[in-house]
C-alpha atoms as a PDB file:
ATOM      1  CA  UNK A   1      84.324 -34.799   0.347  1.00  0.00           C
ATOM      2  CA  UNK A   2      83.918 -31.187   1.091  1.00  0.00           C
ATOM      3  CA  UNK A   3      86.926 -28.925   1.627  1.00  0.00           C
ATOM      4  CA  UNK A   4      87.542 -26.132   4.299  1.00  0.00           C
ATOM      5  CA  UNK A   5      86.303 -23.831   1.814  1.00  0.00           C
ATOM      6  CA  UNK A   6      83.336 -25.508   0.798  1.00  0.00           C
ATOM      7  CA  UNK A   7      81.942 -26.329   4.188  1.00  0.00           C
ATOM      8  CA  UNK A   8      82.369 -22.705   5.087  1.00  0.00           C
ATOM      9  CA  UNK A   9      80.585 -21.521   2.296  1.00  0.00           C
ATOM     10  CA  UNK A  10      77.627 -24.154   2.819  1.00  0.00           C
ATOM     11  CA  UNK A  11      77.137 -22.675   6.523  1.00  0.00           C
ATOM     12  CA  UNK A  12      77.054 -19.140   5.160  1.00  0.00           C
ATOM     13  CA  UNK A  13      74.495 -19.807   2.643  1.00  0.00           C
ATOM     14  CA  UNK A  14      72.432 -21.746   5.544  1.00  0.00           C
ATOM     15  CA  UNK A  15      72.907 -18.620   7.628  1.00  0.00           C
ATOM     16  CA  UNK A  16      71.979 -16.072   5.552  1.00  0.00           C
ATOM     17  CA  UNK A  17      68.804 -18.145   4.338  1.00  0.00           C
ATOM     18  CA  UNK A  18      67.582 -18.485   8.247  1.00  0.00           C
ATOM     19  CA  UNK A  19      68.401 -14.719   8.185  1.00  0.00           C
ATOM     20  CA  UNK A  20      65.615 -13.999   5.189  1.00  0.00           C
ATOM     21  CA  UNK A  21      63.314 -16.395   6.209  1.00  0.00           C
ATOM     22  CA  UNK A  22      63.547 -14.781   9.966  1.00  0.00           C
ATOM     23  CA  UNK A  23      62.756 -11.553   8.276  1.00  0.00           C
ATOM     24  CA  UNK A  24      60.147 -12.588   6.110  1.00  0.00           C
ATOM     25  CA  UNK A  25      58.235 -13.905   9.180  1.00  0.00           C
ATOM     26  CA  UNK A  26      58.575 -11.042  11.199  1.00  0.00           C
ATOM     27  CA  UNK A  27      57.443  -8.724   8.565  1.00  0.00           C
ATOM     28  CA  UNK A  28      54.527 -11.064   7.954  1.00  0.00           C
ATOM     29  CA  UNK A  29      54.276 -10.833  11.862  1.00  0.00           C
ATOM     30  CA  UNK A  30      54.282  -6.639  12.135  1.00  0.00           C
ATOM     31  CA  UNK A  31      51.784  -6.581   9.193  1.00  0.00           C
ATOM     32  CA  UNK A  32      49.543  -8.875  10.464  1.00  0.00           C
ATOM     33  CA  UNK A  33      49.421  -6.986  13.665  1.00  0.00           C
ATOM     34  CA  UNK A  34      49.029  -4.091  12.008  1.00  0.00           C
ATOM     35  CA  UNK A  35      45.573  -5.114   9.759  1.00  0.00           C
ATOM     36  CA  UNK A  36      44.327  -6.577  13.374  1.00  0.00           C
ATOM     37  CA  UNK A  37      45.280  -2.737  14.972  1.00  0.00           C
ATOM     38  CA  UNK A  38      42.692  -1.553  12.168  1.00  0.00           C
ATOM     39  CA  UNK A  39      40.072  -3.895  12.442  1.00  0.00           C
ATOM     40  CA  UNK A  40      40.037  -3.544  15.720  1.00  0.00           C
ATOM     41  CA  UNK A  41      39.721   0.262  15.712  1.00  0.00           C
ATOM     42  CA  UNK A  42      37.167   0.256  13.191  1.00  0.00           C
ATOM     43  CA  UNK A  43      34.800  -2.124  15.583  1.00  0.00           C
ATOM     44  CA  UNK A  44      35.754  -0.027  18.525  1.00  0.00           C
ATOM     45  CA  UNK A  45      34.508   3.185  16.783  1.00  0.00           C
ATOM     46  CA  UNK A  46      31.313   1.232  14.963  1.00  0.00           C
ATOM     47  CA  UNK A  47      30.223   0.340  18.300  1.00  0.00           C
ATOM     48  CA  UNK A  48      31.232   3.937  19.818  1.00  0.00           C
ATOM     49  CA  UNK A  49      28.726   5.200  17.368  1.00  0.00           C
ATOM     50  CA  UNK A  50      25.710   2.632  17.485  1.00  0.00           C
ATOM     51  CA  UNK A  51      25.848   2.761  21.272  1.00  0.00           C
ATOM     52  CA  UNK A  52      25.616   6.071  21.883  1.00  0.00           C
ATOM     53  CA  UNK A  53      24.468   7.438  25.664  1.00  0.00           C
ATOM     54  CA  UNK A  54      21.176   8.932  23.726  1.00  0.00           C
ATOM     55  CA  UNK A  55      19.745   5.208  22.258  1.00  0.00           C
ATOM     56  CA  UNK A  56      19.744   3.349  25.684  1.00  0.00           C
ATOM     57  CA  UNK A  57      16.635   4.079  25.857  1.00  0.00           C
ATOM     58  CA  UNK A  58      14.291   1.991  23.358  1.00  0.00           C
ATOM     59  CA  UNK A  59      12.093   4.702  23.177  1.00  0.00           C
ATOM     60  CA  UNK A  60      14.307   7.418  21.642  1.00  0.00           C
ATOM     61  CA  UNK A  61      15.124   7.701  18.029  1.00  0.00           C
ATOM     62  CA  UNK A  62      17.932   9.777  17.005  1.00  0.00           C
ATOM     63  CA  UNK A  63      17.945  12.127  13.998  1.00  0.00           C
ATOM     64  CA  UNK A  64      22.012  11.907  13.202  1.00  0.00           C
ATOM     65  CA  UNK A  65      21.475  13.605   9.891  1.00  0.00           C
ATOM     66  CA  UNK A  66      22.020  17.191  11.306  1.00  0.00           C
ATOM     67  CA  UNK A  67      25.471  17.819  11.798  1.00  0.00           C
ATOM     68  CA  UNK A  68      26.834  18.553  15.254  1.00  0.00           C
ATOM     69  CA  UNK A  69      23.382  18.748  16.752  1.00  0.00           C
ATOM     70  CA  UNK A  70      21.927  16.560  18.927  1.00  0.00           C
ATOM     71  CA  UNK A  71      18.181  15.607  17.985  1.00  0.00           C
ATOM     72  CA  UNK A  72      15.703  12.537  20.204  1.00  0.00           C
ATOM     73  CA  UNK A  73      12.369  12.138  19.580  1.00  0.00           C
ATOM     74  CA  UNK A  74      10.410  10.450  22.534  1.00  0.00           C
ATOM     75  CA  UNK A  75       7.790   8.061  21.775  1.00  0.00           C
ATOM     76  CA  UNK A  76       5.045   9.327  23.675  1.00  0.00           C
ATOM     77  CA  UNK A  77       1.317   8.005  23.695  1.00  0.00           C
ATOM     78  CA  UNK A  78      -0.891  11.402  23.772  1.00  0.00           C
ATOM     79  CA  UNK A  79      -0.164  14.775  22.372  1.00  0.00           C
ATOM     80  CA  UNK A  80       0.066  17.354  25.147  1.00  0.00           C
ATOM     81  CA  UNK A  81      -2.489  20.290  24.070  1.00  0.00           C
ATOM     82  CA  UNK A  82      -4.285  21.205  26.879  1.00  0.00           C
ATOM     83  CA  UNK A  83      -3.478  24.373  28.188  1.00  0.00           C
ATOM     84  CA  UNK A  84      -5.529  26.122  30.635  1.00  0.00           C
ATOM     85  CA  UNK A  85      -6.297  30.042  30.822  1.00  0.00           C
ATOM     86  CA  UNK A  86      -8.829  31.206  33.219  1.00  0.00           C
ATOM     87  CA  UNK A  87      -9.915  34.946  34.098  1.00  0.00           C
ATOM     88  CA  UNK A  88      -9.905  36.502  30.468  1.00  0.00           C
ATOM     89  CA  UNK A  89     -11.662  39.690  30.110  1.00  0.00           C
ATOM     90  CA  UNK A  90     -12.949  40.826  26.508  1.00  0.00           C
ATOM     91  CA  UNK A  91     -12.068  44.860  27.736  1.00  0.00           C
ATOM     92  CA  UNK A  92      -8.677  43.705  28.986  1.00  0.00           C
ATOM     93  CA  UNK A  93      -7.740  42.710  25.546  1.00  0.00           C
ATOM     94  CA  UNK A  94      -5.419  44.422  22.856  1.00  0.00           C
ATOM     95  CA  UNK A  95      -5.767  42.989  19.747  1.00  0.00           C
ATOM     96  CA  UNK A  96      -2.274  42.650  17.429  1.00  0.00           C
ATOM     97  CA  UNK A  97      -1.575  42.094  13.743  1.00  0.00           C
ATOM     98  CA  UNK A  98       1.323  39.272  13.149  1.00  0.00           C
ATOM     99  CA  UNK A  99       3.938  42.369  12.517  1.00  0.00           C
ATOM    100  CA  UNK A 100       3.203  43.486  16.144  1.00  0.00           C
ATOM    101  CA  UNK A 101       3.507  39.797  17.401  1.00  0.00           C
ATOM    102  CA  UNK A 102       6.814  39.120  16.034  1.00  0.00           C
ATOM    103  CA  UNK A 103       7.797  42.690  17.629  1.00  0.00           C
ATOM    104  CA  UNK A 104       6.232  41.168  21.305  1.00  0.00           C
ATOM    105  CA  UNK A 105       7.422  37.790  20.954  1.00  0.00           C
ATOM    106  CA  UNK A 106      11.118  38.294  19.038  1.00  0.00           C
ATOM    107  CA  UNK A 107      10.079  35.464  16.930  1.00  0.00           C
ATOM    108  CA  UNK A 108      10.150  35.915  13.263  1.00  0.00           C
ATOM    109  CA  UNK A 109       6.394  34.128  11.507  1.00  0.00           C
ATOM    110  CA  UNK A 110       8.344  33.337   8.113  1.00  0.00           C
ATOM    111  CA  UNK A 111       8.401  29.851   8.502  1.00  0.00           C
ATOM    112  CA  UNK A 112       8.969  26.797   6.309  1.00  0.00           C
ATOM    113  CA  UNK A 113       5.359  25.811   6.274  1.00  0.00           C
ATOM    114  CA  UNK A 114       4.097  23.349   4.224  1.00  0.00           C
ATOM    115  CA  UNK A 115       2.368  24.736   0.684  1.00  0.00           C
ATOM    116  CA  UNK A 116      -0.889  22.882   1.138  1.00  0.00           C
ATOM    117  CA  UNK A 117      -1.128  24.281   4.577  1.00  0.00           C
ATOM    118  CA  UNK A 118      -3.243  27.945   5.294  1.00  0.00           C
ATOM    119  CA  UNK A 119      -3.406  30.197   8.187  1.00  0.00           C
ATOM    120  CA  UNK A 120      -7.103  30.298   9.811  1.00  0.00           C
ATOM    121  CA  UNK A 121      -8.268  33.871  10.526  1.00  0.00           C
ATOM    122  CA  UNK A 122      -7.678  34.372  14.310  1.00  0.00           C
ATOM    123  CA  UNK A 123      -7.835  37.571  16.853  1.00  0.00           C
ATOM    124  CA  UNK A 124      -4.164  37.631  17.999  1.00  0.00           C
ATOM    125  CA  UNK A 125      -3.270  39.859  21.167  1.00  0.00           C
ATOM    126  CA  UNK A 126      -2.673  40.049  24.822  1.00  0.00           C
ATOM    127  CA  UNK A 127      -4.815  40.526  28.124  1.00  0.00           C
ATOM    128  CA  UNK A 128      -3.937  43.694  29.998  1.00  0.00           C
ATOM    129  CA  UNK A 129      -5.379  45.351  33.443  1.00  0.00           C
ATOM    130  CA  UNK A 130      -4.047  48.150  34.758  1.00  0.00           C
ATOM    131  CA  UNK A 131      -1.158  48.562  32.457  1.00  0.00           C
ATOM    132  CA  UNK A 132       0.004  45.134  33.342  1.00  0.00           C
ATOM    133  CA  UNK A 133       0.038  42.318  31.139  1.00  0.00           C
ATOM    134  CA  UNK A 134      -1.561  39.204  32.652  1.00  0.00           C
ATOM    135  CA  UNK A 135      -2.104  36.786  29.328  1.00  0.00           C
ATOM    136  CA  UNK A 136      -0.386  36.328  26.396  1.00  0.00           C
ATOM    137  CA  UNK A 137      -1.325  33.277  24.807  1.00  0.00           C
ATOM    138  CA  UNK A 138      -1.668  32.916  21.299  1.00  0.00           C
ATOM    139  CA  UNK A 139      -1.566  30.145  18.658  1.00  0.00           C
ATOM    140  CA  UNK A 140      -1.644  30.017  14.914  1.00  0.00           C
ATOM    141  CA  UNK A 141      -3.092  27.616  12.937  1.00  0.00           C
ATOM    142  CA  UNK A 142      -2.365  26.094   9.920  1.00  0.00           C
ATOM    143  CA  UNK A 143      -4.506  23.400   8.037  1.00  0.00           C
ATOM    144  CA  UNK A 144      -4.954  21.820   4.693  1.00  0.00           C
ATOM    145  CA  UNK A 145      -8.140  22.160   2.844  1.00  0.00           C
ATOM    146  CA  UNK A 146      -9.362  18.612   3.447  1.00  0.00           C
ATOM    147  CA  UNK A 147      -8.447  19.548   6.897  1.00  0.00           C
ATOM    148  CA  UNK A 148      -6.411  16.224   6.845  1.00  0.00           C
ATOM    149  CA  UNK A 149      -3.277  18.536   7.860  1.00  0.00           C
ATOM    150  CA  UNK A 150      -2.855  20.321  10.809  1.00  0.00           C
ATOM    151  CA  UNK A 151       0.323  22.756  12.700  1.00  0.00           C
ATOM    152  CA  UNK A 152      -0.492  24.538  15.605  1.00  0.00           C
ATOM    153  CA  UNK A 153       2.235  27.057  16.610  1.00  0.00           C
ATOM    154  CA  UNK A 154       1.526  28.196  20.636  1.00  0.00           C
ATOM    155  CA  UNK A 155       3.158  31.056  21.896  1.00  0.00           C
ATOM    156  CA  UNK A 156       3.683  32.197  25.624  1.00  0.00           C
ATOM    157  CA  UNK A 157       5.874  34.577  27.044  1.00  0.00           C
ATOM    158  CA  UNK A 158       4.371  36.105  30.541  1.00  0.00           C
ATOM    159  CA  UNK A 159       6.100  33.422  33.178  1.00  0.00           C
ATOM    160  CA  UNK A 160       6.741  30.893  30.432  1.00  0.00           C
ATOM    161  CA  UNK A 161       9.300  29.357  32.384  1.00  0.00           C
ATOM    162  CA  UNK A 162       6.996  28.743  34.827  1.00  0.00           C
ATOM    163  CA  UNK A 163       4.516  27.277  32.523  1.00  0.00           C
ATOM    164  CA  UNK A 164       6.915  24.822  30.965  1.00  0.00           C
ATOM    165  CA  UNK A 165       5.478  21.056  31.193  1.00  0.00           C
ATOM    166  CA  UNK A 166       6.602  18.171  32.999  1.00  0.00           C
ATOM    167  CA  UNK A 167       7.549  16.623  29.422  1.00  0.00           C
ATOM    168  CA  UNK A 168      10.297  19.149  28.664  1.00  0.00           C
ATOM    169  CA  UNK A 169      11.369  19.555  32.277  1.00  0.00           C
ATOM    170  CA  UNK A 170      11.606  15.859  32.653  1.00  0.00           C
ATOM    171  CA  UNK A 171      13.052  14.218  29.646  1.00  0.00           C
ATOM    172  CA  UNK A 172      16.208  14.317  27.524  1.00  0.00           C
ATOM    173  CA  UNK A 173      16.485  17.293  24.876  1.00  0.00           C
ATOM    174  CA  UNK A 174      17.422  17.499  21.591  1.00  0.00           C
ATOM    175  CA  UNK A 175      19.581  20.528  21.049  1.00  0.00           C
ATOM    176  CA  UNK A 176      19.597  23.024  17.676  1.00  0.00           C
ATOM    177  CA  UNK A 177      21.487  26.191  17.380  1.00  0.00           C
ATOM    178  CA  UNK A 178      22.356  25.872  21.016  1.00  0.00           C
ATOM    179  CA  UNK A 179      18.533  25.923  21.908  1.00  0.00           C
ATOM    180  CA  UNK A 180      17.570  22.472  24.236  1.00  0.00           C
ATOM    181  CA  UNK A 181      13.601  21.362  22.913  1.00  0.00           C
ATOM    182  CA  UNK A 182      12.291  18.505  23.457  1.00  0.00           C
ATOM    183  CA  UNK A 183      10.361  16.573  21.252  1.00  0.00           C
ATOM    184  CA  UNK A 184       8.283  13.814  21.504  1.00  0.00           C
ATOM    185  CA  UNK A 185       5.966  11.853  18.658  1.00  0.00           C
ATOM    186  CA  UNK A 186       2.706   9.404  19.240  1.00  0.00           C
ATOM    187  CA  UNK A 187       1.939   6.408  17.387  1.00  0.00           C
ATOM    188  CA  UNK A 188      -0.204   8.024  14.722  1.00  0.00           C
ATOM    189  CA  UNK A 189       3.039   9.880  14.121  1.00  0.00           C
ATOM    190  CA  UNK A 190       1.888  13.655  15.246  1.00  0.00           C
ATOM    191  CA  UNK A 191       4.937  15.870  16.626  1.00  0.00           C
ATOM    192  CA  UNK A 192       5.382  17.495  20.031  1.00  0.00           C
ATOM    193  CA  UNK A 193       8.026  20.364  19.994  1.00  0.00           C
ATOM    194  CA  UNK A 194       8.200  22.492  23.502  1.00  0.00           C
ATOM    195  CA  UNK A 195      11.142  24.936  23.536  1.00  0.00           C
ATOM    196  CA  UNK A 196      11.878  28.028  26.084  1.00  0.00           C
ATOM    197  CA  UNK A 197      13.289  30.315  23.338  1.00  0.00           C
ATOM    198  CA  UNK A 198      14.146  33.857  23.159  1.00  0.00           C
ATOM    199  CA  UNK A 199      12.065  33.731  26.639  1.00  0.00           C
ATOM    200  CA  UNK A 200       8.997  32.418  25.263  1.00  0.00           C
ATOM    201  CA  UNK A 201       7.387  29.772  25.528  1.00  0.00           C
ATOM    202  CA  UNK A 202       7.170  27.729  22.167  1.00  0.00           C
ATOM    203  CA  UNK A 203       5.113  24.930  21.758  1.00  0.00           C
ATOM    204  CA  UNK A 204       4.566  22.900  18.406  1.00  0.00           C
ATOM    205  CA  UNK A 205       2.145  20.301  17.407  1.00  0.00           C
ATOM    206  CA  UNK A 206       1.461  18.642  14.525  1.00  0.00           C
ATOM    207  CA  UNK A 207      -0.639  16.374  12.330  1.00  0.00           C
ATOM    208  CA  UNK A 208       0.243  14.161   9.823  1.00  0.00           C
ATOM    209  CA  UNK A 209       3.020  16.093   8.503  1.00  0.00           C
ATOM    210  CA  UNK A 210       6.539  14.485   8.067  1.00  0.00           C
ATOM    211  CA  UNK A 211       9.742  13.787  10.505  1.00  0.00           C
ATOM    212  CA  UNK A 212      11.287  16.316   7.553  1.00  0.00           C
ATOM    213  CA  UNK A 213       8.781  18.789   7.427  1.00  0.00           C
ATOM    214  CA  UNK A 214       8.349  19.175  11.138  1.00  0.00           C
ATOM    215  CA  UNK A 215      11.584  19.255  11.154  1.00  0.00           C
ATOM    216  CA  UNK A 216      12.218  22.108   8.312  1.00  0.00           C
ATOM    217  CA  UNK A 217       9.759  24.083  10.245  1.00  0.00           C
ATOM    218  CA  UNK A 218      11.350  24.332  13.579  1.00  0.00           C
ATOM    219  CA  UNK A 219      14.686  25.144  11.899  1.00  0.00           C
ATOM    220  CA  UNK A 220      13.515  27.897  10.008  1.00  0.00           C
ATOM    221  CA  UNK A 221      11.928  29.649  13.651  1.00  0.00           C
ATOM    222  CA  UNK A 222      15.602  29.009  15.283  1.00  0.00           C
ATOM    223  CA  UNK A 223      17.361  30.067  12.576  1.00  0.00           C
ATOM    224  CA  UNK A 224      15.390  33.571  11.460  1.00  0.00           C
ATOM    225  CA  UNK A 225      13.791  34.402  15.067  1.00  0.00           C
END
């Protein structure tokens, strides 16, 4: 039989094992907690990022590889080129080389174009009468020798903002270098880019050229112009 001493002893050692063991659970407890804090964090921010305001619409794709920009491409089903200027007079015209452009427009030409792309010869200038500029439309052309490649860079500057279409005033933009464009691509895969930049209307179409060289292009006019 156990003495005073012993029995003591026994309900210490009984003690201070439900002690440990108490511990050990509740630091299994606070750690467990904690990995379920994380994991739940890390869903919370996944789905932050896949569900962003800018993909609720299935027919935007957005371009997250530039860095604090924000870049949607609509899916659109034509390519808007049809631009209408009536009332052109041959005397009424002042021809310009692409030095004296830049100059009119504040748009530098030195653009990331594609290698196998040329410029076409074209007369480049504005429509004057009476001192007063009334068009000043002009558009330069790029293509590839088999002609399978096409860029067509419109400029407009006399009441551009007026002149802006219904695709850029209605729809989201993309934003790059603090300038809001909208762009929009077809299913043959030919860009749309419409910006109001520097005050001048910029308008940017494309055929069969990449997402990264359409891309290359318009950040090289943002950047330099």
């Amino acid at each position: 039989m156990k003495n005073y001493n012993q029995m003591a002893q026994d309900v210490f050692r009984r003690r201070d094992e439900y002690i440990v063991k108490r511990k050990r659970r509740k630091k299994y407890g606070i750690c467990l907690l904690g990995c379920l804090m994380i994991f739940l964090g890390i869903e919370i921010w996944n789905f932050q990022i896949v569900h962003t305001p800018s993909l609720k619409d299935e027919n935007l794709v957005v371009d997250k590889n530039i860095k604090e920009e924000k870049i949607i491409i609509h899916k659109i089903d034509v390519i808007l080129d049809k631009d209408l200027t009536t009332d052109l007079h041959n005397e009424d015209f002042t021809k310009m080389d692409k030095q004296q452009l830049e100059d009119y427009y504040q748009i530098s030409f030195n653009m990331k174009i594609p290698d196998d792309l040329k410029e076409q010869e074209k007369r480049y200038g504005i429509y004057k009468k009476n001192g007063e500029i009334y068009a000043d439309t002009n558009k330069i052309t790029y293509i590839s020798k088999d002609k399978s490649r096409r860029v067509d860079i419109q400029l407009e500057k006399k009441n551009a903002n007026l002149k802006m279409s219904s695709f850029y005033k209605q729809e989201e933009k993309s934003k790059i270098k603090g300038i809001e464009l909208v762009i929009g691509e077809n299913k043959d895969h030919c860009y749309y880019v419409e910006c109001l930049y520097h005050d001048v209307r910029l308008k940017i179409i494309s055929k069969n050229l990449s997402y990264e060289e359409m891309k290359l292009m318009v950040l090289s006019i943002i950047e330099k112009g």
